[in-house]
PDB file of N, CA and C in Angstrom:
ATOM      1  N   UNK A   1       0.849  -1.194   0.000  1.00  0.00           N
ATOM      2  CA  UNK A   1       0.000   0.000   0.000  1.00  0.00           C
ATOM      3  C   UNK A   1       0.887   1.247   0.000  1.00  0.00           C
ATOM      4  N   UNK A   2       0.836   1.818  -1.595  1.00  0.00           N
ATOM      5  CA  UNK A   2       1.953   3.150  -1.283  1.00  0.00           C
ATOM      6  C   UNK A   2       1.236   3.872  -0.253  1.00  0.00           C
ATOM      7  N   UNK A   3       0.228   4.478  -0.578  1.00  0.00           N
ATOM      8  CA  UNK A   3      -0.457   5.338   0.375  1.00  0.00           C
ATOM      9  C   UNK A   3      -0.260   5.787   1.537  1.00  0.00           C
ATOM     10  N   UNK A   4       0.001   4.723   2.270  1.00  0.00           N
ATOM     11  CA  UNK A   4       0.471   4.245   3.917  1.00  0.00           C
ATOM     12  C   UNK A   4       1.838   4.586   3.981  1.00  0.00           C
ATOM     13  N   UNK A   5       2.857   3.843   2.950  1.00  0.00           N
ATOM     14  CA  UNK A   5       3.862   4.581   2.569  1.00  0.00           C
ATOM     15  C   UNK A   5       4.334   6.019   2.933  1.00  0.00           C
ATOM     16  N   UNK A   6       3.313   6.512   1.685  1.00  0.00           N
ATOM     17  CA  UNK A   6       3.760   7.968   1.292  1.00  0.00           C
ATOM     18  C   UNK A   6       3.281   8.669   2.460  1.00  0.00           C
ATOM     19  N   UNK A   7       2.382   8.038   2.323  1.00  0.00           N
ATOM     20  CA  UNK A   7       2.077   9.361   4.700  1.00  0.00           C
ATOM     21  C   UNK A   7       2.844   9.315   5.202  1.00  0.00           C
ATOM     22  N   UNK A   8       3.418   8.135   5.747  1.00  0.00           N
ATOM     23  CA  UNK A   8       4.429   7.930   6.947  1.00  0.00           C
ATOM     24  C   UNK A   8       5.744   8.626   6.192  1.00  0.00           C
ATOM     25  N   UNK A   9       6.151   8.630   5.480  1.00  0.00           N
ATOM     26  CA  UNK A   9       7.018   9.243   4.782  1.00  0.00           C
ATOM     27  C   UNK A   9       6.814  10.945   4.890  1.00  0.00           C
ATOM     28  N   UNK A  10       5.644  11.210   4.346  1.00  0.00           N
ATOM     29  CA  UNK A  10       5.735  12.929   4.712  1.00  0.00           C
ATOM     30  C   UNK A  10       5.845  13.547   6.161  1.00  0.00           C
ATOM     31  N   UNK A  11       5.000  12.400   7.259  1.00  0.00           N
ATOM     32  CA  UNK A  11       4.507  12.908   8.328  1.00  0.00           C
ATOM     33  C   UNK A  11       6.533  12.531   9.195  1.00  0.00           C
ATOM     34  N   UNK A  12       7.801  11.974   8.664  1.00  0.00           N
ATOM     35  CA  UNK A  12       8.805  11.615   9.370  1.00  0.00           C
ATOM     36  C   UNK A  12       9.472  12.961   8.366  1.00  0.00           C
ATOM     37  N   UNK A  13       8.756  13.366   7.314  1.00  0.00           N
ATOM     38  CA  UNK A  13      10.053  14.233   6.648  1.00  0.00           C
ATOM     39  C   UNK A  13       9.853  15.847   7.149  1.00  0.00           C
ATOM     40  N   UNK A  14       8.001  16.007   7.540  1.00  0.00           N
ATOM     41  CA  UNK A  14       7.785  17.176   8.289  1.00  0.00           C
ATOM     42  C   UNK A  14       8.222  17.224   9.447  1.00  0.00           C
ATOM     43  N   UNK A  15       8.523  15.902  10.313  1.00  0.00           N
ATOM     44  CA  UNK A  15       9.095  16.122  12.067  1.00  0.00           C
ATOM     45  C   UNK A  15      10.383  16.173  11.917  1.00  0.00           C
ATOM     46  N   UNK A  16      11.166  16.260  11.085  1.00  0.00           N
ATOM     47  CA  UNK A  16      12.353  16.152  10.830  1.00  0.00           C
ATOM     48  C   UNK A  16      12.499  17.712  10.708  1.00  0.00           C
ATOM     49  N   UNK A  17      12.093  18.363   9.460  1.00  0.00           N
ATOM     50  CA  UNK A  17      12.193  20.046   9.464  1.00  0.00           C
ATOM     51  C   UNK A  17      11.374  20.295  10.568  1.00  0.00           C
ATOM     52  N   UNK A  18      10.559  20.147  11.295  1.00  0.00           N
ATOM     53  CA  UNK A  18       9.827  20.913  12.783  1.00  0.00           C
ATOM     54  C   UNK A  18      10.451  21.050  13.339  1.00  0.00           C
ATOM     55  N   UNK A  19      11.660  19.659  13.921  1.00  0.00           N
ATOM     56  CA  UNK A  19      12.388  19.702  15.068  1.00  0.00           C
ATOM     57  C   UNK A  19      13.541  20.321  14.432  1.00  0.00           C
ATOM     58  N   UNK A  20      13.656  20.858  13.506  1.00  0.00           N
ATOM     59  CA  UNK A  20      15.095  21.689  13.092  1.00  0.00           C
ATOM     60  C   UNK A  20      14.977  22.699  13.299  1.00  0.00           C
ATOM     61  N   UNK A  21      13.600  23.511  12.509  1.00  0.00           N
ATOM     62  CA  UNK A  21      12.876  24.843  13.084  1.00  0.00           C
ATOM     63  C   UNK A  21      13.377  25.051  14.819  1.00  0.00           C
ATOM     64  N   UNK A  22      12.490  24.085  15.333  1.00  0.00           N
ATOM     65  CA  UNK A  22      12.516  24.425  16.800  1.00  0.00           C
ATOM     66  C   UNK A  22      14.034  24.312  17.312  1.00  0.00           C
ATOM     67  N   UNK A  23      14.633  23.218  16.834  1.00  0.00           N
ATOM     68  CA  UNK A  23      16.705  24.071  17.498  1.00  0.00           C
ATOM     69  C   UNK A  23      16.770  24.686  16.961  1.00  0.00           C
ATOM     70  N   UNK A  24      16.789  25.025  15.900  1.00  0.00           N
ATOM     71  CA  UNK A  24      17.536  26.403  15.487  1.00  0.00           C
ATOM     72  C   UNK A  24      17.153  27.870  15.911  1.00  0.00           C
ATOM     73  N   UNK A  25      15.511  27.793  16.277  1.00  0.00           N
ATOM     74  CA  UNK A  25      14.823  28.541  16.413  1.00  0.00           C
ATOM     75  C   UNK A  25      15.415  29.175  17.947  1.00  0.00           C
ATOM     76  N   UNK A  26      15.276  27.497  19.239  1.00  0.00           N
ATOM     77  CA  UNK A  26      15.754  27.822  20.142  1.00  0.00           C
ATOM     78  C   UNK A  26      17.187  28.523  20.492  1.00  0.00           C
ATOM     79  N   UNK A  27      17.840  28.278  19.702  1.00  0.00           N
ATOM     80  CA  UNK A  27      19.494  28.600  19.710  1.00  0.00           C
ATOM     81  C   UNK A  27      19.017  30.453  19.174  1.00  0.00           C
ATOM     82  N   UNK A  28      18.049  31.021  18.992  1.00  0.00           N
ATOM     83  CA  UNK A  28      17.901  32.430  18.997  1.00  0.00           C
ATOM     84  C   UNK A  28      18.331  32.656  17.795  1.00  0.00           C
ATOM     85  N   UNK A  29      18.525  32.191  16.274  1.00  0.00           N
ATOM     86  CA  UNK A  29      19.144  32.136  15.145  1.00  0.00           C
ATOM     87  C   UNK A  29      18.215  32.985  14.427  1.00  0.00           C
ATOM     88  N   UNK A  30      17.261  32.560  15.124  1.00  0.00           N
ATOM     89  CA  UNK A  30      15.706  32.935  14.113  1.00  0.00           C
ATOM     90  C   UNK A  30      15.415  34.628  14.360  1.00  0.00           C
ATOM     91  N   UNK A  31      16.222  35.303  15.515  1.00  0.00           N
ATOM     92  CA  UNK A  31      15.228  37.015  16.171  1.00  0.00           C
ATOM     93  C   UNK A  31      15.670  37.595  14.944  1.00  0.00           C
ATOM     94  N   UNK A  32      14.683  37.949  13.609  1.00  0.00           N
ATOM     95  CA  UNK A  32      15.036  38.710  12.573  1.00  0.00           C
ATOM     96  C   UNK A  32      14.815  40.411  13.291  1.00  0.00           C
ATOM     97  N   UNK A  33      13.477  39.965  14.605  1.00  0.00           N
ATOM     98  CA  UNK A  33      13.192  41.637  14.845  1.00  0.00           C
ATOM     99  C   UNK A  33      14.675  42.179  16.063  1.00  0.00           C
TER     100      UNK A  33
END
């Protein structure tokens, strides 16, 4: 079943950039203001 596949696949490739957002974010990288 690609389907099942391709979810689990987007939903590990979005927590992957979230939790990058959020260190990088935390490390204060992110204060553009």
């Amino acid at each position: 079943d690609l389907g099942w596949f391709g979810f689990v696949e987007m939903l590990v490739f979005i927590s992957i950039i979230a939790v990058g957002l959020v260190y990088v974010w935390g490390k204060g990288a992110l204060e553009w203001e």
